[in-house]
PDB file of N, CA and C in Angstrom:
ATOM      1  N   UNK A   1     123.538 -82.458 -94.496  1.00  0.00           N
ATOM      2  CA  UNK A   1     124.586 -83.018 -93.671  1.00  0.00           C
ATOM      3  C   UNK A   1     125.314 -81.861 -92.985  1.00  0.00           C
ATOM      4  N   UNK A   2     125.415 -81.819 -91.730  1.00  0.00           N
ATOM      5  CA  UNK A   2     126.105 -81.101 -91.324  1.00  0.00           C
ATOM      6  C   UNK A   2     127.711 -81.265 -91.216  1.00  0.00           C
ATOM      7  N   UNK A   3     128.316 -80.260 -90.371  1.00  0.00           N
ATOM      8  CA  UNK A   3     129.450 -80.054 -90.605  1.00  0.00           C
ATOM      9  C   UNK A   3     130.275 -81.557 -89.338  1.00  0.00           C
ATOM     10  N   UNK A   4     129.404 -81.943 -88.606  1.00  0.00           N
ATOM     11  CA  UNK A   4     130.302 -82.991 -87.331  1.00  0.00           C
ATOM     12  C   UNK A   4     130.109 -84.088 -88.487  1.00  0.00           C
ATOM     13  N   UNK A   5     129.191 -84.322 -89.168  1.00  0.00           N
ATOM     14  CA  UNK A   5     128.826 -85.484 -90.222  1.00  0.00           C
ATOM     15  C   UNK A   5     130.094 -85.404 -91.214  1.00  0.00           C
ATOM     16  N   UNK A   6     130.236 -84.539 -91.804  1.00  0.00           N
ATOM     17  CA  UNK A   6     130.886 -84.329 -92.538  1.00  0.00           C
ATOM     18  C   UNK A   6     132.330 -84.314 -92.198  1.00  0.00           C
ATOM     19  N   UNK A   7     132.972 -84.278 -90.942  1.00  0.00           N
ATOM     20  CA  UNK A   7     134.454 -84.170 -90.633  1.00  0.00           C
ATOM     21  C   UNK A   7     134.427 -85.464 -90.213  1.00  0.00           C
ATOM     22  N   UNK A   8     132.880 -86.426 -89.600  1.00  0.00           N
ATOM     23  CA  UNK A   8     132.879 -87.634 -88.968  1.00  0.00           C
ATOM     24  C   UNK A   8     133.584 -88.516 -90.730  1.00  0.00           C
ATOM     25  N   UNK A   9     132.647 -88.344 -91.596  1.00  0.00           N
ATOM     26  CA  UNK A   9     133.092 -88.827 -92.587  1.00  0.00           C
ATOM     27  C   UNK A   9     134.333 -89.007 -93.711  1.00  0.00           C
ATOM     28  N   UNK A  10     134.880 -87.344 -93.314  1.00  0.00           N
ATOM     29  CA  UNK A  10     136.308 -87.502 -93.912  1.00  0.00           C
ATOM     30  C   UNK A  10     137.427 -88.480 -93.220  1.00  0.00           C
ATOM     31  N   UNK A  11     137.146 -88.336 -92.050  1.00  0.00           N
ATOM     32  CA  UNK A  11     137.560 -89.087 -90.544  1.00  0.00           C
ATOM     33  C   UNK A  11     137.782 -90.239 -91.291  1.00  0.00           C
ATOM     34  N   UNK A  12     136.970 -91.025 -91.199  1.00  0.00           N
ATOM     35  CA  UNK A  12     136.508 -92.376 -91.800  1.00  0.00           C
ATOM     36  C   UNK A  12     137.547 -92.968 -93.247  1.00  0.00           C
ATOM     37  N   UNK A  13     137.514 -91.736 -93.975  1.00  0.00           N
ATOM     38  CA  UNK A  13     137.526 -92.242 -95.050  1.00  0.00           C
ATOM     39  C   UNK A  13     139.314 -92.511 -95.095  1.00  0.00           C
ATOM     40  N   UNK A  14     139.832 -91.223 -94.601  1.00  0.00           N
ATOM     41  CA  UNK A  14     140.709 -90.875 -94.156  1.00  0.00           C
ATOM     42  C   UNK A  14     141.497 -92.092 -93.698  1.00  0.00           C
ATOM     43  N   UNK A  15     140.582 -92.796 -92.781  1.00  0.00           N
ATOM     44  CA  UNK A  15     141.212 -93.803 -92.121  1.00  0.00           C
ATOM     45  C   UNK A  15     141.646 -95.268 -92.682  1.00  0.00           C
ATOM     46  N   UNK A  16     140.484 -95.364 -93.786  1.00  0.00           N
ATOM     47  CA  UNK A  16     140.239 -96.688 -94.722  1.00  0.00           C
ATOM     48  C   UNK A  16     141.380 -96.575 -95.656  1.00  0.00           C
ATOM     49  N   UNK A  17     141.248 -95.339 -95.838  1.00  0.00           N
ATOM     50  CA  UNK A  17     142.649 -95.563 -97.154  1.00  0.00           C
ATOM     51  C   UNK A  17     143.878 -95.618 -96.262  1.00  0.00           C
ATOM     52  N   UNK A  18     144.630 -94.993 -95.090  1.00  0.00           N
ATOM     53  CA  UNK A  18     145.358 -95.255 -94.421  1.00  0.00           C
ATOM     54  C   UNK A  18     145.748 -97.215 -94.230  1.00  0.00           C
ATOM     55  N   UNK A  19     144.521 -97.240 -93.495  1.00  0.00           N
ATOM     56  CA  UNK A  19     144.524 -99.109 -93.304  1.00  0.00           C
ATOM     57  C   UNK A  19     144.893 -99.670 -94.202  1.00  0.00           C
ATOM     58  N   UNK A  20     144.382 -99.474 -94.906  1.00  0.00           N
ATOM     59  CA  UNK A  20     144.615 -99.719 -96.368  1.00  0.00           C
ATOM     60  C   UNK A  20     145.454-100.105 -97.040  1.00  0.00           C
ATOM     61  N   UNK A  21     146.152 -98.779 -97.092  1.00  0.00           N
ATOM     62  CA  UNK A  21     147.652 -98.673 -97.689  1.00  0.00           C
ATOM     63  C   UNK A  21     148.883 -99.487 -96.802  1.00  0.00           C
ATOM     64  N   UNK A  22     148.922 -99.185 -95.582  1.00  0.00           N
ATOM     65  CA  UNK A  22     149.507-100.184 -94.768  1.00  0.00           C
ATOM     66  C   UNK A  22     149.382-101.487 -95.070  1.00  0.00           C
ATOM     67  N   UNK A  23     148.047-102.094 -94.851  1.00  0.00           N
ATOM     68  CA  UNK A  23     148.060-103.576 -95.092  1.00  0.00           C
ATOM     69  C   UNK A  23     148.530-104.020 -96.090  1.00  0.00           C
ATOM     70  N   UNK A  24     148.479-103.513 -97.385  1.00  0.00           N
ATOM     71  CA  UNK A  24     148.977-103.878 -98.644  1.00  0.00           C
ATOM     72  C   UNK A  24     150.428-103.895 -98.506  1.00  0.00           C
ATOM     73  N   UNK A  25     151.124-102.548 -97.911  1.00  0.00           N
ATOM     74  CA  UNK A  25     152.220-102.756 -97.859  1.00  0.00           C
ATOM     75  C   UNK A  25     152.976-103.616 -96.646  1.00  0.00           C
ATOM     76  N   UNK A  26     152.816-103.600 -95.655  1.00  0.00           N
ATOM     77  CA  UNK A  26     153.012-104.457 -94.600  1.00  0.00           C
ATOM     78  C   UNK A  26     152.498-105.863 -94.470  1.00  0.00           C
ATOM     79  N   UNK A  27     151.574-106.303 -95.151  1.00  0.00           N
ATOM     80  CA  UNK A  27     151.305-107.419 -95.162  1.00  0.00           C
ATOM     81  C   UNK A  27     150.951-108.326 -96.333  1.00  0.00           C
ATOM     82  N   UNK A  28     150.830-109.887 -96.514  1.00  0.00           N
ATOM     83  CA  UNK A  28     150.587-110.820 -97.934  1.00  0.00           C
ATOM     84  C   UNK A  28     148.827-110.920 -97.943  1.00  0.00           C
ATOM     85  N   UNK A  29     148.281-110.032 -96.955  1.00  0.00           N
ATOM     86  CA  UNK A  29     146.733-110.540 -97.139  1.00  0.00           C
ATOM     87  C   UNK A  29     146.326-110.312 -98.504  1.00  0.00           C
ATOM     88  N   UNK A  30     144.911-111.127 -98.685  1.00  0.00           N
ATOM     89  CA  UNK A  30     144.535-110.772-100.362  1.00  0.00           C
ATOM     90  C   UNK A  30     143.859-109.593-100.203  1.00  0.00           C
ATOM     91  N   UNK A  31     143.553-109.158-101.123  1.00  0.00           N
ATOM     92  CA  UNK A  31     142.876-107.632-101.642  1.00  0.00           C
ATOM     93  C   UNK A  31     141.534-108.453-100.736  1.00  0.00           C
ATOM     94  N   UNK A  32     140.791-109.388-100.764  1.00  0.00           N
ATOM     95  CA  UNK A  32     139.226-109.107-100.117  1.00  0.00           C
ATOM     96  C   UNK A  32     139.425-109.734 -98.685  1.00  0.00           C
ATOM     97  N   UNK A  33     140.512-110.116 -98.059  1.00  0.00           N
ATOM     98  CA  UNK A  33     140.814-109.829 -96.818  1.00  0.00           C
ATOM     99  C   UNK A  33     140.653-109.047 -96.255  1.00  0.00           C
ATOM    100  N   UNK A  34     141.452-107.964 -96.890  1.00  0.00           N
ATOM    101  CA  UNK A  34     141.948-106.393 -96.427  1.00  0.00           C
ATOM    102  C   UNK A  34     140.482-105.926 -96.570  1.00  0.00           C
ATOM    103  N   UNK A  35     139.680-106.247 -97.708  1.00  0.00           N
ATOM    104  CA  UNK A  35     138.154-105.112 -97.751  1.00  0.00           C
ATOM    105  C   UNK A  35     137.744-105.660 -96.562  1.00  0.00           C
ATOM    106  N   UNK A  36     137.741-107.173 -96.061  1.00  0.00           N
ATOM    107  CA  UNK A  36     136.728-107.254 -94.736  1.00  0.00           C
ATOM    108  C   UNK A  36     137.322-106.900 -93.724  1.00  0.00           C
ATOM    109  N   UNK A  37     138.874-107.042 -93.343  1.00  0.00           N
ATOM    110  CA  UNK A  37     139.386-106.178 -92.637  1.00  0.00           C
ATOM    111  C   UNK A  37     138.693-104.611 -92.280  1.00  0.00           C
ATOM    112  N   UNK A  38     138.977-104.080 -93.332  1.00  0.00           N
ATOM    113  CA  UNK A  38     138.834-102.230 -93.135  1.00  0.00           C
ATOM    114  C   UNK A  38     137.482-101.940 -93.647  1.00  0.00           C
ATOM    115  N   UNK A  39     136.551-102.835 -94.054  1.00  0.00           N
ATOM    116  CA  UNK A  39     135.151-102.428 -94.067  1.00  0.00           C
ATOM    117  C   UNK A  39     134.382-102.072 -95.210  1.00  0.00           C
ATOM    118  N   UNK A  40     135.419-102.276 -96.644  1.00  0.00           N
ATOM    119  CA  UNK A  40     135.935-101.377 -97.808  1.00  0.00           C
ATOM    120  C   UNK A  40     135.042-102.374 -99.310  1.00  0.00           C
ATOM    121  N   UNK A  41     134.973-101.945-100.284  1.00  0.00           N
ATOM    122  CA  UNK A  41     134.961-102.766-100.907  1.00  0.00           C
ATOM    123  C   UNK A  41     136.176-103.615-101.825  1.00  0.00           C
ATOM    124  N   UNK A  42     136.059-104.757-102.326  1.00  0.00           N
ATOM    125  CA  UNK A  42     137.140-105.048-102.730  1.00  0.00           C
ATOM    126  C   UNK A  42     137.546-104.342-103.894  1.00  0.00           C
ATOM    127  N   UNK A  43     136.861-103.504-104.476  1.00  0.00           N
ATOM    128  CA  UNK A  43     137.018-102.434-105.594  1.00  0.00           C
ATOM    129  C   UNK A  43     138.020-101.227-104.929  1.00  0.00           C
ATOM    130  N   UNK A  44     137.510-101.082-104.144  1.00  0.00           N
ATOM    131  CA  UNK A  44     138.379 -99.710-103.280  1.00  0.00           C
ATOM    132  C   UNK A  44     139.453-100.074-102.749  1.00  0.00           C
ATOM    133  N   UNK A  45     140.247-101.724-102.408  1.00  0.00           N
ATOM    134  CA  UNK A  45     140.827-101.888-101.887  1.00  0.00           C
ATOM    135  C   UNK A  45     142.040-101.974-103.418  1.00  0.00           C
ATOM    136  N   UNK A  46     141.581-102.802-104.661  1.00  0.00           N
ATOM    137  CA  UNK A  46     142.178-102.582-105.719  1.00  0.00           C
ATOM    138  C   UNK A  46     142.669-100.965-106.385  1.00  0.00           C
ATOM    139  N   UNK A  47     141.586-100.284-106.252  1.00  0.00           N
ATOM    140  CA  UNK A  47     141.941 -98.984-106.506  1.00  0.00           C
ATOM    141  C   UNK A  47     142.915 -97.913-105.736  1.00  0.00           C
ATOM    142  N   UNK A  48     143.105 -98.211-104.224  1.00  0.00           N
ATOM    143  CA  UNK A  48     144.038 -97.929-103.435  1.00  0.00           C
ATOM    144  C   UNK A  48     145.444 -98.457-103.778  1.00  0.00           C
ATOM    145  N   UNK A  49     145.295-100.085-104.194  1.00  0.00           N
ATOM    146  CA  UNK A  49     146.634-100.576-104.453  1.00  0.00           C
ATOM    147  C   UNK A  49     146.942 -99.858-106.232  1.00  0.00           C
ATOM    148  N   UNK A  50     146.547 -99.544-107.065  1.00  0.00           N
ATOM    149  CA  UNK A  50     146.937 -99.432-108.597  1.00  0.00           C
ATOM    150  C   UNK A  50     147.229 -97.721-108.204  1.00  0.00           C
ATOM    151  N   UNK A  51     146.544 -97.147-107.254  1.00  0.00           N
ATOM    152  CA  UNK A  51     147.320 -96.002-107.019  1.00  0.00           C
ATOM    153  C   UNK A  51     149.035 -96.338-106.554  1.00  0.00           C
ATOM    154  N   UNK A  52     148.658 -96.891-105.514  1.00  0.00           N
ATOM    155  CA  UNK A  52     150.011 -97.296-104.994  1.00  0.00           C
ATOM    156  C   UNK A  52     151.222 -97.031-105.717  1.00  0.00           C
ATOM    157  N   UNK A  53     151.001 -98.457-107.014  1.00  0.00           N
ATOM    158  CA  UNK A  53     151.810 -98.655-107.610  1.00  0.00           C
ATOM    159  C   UNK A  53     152.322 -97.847-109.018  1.00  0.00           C
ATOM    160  N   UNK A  54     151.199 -96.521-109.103  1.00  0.00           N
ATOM    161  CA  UNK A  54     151.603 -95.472-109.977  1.00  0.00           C
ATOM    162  C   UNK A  54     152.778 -94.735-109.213  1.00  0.00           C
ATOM    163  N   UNK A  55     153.329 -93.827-110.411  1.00  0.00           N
ATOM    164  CA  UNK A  55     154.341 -93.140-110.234  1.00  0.00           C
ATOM    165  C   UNK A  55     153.737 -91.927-109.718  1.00  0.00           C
ATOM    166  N   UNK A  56     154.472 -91.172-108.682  1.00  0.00           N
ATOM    167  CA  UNK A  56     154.001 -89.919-108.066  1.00  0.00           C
ATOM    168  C   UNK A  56     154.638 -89.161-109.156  1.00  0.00           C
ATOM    169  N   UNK A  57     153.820 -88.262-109.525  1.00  0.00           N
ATOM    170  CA  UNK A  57     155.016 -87.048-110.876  1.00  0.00           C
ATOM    171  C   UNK A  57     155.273 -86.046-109.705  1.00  0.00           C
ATOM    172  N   UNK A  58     154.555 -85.473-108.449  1.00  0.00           N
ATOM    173  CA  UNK A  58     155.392 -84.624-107.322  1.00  0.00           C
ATOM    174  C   UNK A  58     156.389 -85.289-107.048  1.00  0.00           C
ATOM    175  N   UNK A  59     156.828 -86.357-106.463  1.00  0.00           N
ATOM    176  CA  UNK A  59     157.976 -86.758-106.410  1.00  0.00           C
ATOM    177  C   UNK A  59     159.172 -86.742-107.446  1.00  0.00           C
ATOM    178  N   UNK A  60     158.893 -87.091-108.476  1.00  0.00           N
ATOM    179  CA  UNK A  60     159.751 -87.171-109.749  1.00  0.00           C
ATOM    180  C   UNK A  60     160.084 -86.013-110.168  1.00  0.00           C
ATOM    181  N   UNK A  61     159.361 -84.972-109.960  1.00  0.00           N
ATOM    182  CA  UNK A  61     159.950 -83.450-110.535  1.00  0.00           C
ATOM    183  C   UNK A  61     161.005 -83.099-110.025  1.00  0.00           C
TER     184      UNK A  61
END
């Protein structure tokens, strides 16, 4: 894989968790809405939200 593949892909990924995180927070869609929305699985869309809702310990320090 080269290197345009490889920035194409962080790109991407970059972007899914962005969408992501927005929709959950900005909107009541369900978790497999949002995966067909952003392209995602509904696993990744759960795992984005249980991050979410952890505590940042950078923040808290």
């Amino acid at each position: 894989m080269g290197i345009e593949e490889l920035v194409k892909s962080a790109f991407k990924e970059e972007f899914a968790i962005e969408t992501t995180e927005n929709l959950l927070r900005e909107s009541s869609f369900s978790i497999e809405k949002i995966a067909r929305i952003v392209g995602v699985s509904t696993e990744f869309v759960q795992k984005i939200k249980d991050d979410m809702q952890r505590p940042n310990p950078e923040v808290l320090s």
